[in-house]
Protein backbone atom coordinates (compact mmCIF):
# COMPACT_ATOMS: atom_id res chain seq x y z
CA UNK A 1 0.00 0.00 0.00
CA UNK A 2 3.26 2.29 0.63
CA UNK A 3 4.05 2.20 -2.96
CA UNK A 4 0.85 2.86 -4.16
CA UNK A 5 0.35 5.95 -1.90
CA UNK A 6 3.46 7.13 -2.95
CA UNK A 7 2.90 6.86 -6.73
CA UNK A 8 -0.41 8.26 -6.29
CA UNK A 9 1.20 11.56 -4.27
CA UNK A 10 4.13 11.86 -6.94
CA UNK A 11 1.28 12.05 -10.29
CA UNK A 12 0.74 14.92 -11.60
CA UNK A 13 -1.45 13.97 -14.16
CA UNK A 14 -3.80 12.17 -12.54
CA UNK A 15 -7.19 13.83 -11.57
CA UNK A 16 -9.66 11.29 -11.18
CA UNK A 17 -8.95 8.04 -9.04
CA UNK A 18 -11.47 4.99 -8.27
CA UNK A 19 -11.09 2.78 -5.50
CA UNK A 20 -13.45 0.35 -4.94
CA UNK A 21 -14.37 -2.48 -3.33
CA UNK A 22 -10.93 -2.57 -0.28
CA UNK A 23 -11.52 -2.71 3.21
CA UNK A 24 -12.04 0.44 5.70
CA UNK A 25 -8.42 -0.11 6.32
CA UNK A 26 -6.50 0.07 3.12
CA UNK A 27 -9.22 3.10 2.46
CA UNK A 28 -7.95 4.60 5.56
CA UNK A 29 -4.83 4.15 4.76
CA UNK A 30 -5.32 5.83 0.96
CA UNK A 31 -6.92 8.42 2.85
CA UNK A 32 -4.10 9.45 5.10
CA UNK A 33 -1.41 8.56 3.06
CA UNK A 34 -2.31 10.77 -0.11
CA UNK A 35 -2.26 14.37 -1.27
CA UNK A 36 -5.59 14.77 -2.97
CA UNK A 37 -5.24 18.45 -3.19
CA UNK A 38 -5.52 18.56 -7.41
CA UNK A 39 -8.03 16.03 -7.79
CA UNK A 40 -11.01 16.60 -9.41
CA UNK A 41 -13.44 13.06 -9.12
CA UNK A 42 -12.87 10.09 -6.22
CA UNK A 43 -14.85 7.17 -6.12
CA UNK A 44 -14.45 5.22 -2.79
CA UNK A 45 -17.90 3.18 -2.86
CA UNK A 46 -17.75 0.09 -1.31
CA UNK A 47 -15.04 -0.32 0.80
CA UNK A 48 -16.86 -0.29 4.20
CA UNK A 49 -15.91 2.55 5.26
CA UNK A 50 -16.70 4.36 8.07
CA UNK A 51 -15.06 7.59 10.02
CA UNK A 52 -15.54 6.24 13.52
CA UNK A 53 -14.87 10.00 14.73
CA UNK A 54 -11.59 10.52 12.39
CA UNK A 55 -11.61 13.75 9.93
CA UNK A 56 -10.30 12.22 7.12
CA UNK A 57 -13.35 12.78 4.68
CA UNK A 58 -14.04 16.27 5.65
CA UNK A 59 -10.65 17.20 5.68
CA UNK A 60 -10.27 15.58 2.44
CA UNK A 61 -13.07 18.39 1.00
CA UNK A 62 -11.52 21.18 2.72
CA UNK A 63 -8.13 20.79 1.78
CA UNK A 64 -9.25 20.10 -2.37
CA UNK A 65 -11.39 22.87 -4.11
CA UNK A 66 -10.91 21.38 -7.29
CA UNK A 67 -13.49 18.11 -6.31
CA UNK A 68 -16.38 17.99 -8.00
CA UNK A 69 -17.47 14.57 -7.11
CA UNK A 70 -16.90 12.74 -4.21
CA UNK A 71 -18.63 8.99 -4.45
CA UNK A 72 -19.19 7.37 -0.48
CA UNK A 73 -21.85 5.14 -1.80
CA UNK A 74 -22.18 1.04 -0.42
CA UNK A 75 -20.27 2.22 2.72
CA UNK A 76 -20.99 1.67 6.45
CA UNK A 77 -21.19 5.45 6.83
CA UNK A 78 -24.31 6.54 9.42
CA UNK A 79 -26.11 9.57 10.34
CA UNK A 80 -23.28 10.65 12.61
CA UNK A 81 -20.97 10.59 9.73
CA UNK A 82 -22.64 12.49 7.88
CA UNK A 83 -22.47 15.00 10.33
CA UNK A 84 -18.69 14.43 10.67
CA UNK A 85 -18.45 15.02 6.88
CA UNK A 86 -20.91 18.03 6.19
């Protein structure tokens, strides 16, 4: 997962990434290991994920104006979350 973070961080070109179908943990992991700043579409639908208090997601948003979609769908996210997120 180290290398992939890593490569992910170092591209430049890349503005739309989809990553589906992991566990909460390797999305965690993506989460906090990345620099999403310049990315314009993620797709992290079904990967169980869930913020259990953490600030990934929202800080995720804040940190990257250029987003214009952000997919949670099939994910064990509840109304706290939500919350968390908004």
């Amino acid at each position: 997962m180290t290398l992939f973070t890593r490569v992910l961080t170092q591209s430049n070109s890349v503005e739309e990434l989809t990553f589906r179908w992991n566990s909460n943990e390797n999305t965690q992991a993506l989460l906090s290991g990345v620099d999403f700043s310049r990315y314009k579409v993620l797709s992290l639908c079904g990967n169980n994920l869930r913020t259990n208090g953490r600030t990934d997601i929202s800080d995720l948003i804040a940190a990257n104006p250029p987003l214009v979609e952000l997919n949670l769908d099939i994910n064990r996210l509840n109304d706290d979350d939500a919350v968390l997120i908004a």
